[in-house]
C-alpha atoms as a PDB file:
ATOM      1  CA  UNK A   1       0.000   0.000   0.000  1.00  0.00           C
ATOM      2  CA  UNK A   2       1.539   3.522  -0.937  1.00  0.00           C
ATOM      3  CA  UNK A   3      -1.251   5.740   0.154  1.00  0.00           C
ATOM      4  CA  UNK A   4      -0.515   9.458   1.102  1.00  0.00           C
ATOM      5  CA  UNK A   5      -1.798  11.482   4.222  1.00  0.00           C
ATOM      6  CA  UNK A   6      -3.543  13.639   1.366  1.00  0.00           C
ATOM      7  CA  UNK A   7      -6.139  10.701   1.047  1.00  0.00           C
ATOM      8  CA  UNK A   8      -6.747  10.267   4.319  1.00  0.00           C
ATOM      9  CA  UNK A   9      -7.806  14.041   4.107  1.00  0.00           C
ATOM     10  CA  UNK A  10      -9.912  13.583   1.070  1.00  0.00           C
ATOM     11  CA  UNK A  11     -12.149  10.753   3.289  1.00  0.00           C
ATOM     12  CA  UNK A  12     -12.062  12.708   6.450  1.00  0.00           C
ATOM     13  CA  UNK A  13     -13.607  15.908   8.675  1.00  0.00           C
ATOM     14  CA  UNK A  14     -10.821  18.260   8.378  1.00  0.00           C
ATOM     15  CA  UNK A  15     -11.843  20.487  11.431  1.00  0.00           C
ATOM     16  CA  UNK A  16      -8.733  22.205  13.092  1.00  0.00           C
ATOM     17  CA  UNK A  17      -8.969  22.358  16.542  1.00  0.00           C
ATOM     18  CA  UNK A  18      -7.282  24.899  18.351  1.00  0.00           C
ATOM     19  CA  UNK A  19      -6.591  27.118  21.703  1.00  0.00           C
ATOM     20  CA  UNK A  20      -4.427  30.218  21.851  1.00  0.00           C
ATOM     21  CA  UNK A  21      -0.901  30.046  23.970  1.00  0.00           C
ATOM     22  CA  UNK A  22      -2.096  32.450  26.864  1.00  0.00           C
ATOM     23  CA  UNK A  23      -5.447  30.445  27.142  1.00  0.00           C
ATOM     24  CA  UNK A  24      -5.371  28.082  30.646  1.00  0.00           C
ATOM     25  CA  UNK A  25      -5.036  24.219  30.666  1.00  0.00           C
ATOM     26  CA  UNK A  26      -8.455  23.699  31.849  1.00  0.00           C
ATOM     27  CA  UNK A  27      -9.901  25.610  28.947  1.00  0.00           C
ATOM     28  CA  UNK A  28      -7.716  23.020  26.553  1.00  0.00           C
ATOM     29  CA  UNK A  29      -8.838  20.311  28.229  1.00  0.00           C
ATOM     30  CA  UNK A  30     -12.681  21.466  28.137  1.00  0.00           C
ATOM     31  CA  UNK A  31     -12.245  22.149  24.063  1.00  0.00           C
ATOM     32  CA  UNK A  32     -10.569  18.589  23.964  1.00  0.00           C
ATOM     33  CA  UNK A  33     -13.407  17.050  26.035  1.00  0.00           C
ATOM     34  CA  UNK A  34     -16.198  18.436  24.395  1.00  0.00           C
ATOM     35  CA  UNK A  35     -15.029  17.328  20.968  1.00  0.00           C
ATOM     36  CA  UNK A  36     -13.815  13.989  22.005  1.00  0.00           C
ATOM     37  CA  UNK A  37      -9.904  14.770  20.738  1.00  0.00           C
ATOM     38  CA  UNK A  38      -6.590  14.096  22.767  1.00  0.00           C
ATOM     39  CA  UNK A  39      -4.759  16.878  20.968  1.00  0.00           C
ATOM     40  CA  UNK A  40      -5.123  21.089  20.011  1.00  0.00           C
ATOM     41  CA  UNK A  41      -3.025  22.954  17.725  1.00  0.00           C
ATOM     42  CA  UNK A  42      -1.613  26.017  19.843  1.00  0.00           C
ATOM     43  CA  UNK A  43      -2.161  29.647  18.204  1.00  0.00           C
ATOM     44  CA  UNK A  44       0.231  32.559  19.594  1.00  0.00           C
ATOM     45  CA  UNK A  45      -1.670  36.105  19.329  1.00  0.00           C
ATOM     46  CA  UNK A  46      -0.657  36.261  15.453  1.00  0.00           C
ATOM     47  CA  UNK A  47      -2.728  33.604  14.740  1.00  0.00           C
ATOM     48  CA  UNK A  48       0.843  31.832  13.749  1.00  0.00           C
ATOM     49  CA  UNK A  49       1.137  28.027  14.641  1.00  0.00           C
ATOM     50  CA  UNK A  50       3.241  28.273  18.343  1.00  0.00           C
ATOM     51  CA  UNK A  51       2.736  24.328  19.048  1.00  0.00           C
ATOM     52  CA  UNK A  52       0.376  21.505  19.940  1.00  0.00           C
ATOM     53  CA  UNK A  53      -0.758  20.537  23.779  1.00  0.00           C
ATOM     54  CA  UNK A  54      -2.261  17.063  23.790  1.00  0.00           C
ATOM     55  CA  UNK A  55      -3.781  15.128  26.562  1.00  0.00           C
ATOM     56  CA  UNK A  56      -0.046  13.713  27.655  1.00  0.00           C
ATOM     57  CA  UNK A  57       1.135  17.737  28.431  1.00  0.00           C
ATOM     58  CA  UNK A  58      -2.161  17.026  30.915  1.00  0.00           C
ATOM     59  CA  UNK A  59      -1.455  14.211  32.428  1.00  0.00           C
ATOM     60  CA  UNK A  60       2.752  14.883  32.879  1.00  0.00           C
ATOM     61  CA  UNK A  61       1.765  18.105  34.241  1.00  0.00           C
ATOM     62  CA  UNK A  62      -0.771  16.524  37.013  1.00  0.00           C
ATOM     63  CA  UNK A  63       2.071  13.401  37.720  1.00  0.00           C
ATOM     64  CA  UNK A  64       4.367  16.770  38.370  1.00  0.00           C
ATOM     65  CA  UNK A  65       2.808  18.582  40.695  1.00  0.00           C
ATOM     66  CA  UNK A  66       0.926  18.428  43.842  1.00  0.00           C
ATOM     67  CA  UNK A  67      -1.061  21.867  42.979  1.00  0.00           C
ATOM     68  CA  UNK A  68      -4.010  22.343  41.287  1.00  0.00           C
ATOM     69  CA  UNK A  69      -3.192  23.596  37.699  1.00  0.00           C
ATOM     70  CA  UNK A  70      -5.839  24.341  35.374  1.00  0.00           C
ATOM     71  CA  UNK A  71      -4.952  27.698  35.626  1.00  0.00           C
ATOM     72  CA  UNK A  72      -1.562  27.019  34.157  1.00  0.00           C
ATOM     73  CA  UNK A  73      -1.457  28.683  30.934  1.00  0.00           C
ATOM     74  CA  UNK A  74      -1.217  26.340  27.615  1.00  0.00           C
ATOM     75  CA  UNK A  75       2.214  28.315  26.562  1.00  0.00           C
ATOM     76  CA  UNK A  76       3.725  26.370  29.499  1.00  0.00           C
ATOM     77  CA  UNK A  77       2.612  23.033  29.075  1.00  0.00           C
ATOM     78  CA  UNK A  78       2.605  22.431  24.822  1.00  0.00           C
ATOM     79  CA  UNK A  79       5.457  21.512  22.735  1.00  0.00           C
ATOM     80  CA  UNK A  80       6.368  24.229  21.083  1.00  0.00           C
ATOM     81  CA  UNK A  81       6.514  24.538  17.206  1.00  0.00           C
ATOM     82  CA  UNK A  82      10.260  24.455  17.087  1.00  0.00           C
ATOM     83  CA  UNK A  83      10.002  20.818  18.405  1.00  0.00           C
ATOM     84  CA  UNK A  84       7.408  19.573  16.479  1.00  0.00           C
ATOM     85  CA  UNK A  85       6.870  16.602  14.133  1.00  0.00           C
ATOM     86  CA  UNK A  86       5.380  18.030  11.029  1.00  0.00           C
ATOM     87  CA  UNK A  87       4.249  16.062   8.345  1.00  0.00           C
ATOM     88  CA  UNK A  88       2.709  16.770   4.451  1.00  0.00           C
ATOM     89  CA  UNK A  89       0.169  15.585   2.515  1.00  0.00           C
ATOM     90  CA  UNK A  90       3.099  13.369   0.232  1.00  0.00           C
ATOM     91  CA  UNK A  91       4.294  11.797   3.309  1.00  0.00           C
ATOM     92  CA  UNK A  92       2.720   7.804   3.059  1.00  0.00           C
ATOM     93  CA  UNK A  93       0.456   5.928   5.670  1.00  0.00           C
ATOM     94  CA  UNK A  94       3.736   3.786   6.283  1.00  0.00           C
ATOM     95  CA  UNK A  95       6.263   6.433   6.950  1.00  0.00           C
ATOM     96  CA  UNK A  96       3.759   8.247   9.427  1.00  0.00           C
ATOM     97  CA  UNK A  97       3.434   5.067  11.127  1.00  0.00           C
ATOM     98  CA  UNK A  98       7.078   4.437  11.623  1.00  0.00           C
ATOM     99  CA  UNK A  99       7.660   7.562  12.862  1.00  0.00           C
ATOM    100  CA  UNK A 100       4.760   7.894  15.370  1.00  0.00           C
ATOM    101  CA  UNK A 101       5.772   4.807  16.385  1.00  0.00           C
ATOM    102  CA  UNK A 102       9.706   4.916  16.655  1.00  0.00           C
ATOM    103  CA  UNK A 103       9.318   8.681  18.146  1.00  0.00           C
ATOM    104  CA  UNK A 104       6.160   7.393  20.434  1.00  0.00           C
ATOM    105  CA  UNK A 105       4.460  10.579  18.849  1.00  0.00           C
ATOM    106  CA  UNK A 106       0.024  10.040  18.554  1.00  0.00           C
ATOM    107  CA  UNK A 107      -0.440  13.413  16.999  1.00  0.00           C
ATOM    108  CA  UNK A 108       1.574  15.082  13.961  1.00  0.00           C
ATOM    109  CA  UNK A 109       0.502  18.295  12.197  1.00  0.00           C
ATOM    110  CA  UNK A 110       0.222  18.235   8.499  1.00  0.00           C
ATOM    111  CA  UNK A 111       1.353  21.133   6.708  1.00  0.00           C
ATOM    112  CA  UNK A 112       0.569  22.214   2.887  1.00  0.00           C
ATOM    113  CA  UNK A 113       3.537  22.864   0.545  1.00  0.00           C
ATOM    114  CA  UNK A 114       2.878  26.758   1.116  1.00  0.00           C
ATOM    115  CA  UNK A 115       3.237  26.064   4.809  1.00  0.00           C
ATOM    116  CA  UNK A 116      -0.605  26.340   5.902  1.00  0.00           C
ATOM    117  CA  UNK A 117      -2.111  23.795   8.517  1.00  0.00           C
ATOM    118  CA  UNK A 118      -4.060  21.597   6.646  1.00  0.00           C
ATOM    119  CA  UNK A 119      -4.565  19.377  10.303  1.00  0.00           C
ATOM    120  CA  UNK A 120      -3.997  17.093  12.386  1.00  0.00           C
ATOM    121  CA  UNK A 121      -3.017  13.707  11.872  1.00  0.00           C
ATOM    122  CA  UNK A 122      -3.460  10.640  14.586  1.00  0.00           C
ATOM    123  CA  UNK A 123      -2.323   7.586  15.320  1.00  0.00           C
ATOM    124  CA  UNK A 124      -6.086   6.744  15.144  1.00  0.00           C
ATOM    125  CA  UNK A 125      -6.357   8.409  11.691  1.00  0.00           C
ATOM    126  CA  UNK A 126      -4.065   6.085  10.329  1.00  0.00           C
ATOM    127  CA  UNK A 127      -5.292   2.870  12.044  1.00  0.00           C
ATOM    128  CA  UNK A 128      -8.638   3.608  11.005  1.00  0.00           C
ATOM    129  CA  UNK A 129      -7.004   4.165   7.457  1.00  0.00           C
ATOM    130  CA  UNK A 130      -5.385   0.696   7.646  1.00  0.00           C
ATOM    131  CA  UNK A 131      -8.294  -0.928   8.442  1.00  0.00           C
ATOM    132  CA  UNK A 132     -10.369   0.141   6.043  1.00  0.00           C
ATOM    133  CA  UNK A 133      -7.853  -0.684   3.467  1.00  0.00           C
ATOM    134  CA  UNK A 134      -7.663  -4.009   4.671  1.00  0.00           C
ATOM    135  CA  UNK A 135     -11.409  -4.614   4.785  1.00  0.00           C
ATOM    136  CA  UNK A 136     -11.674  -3.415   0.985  1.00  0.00           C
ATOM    137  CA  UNK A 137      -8.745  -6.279   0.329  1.00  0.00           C
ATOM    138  CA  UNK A 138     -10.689  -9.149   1.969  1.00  0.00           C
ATOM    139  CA  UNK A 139     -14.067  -7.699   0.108  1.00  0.00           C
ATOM    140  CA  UNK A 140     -12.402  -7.611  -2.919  1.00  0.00           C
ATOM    141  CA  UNK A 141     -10.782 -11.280  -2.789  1.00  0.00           C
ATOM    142  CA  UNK A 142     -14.023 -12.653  -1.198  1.00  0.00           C
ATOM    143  CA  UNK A 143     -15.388 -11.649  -4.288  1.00  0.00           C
ATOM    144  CA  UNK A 144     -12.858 -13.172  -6.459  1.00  0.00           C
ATOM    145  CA  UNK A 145     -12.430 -16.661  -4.912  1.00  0.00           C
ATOM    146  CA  UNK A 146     -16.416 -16.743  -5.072  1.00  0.00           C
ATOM    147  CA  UNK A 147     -16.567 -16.054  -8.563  1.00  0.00           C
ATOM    148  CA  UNK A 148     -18.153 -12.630  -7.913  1.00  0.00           C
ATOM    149  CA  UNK A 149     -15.144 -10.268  -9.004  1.00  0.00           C
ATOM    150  CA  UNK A 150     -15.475  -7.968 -12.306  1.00  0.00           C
ATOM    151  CA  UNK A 151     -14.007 -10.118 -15.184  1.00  0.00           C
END
């Protein structure tokens, strides 16, 4: 299989969900709850791509601290842009899985080749991907060995 992240994009809901740097944790974590996501894209006050806080900032924050700290700004807790794993639309299925997997990484922002967030891509995206693929494959040699397949 040599599918691109672009497809997965084409079969998708491309909503971008987001929070801006100064906003606090418990905010994130509200937006992340109420859309049933484990990651945001972080906006600075340009609107410019500053990083992404996911639901493991959360948690390392809490194991890190005997305080209460949803007032902790987002800005303190995401990975900022200059460490992040950025993918494109060329990049294949594969290659994203290697490297979510080798750099233990769920969540990867795809970019456009002008540089524009196109989303976000995650480890469920591509599973999901997979499996549908795979399901397709069996359909599609059921059919053959059954005598059922397009001649």
């Amino acid at each position: 299989m040599n599918r691109k992240l672009k497809m997965l994009f084409e079969e998708r809901d491309n909503d971008i969900y987001s929070v801006e740097s100064w906003k606090s944790i418990k905010e994130a974590v509200d937006i992340m709850n109420k859309n049933h996501i484990g990651a945001l894209i972080v906006f600075d006050e340009k609107k410019k791509v500053a990083g992404i806080v996911t639901e493991r900032d959360v948690m390392c924050l809490l194991a890190n601290t005997d305080q209460l700290c949803g007032h902790v700004k987002v800005s303190e807790v995401m990975t900022p842009k200059e460490k992040l794993h950025i993918a494109t639309g060329e990049c294949s299925i594969e290659e994203m899985m290697v490297s979510m997997t080798e750099k233990n990484i769920r969540h990867i922002p795809v970019i456009t080749d002008d540089g524009i967030l196109r989303g976000v891509v995650s480890m469920r995206d591509i599973i999901k991907m997979l499996l549908n693929a795979a399901k397709a494959e069996v359909e599609q040699l059921n059919k053959f060995i059954t005598g059922k397949y397009p001649a």
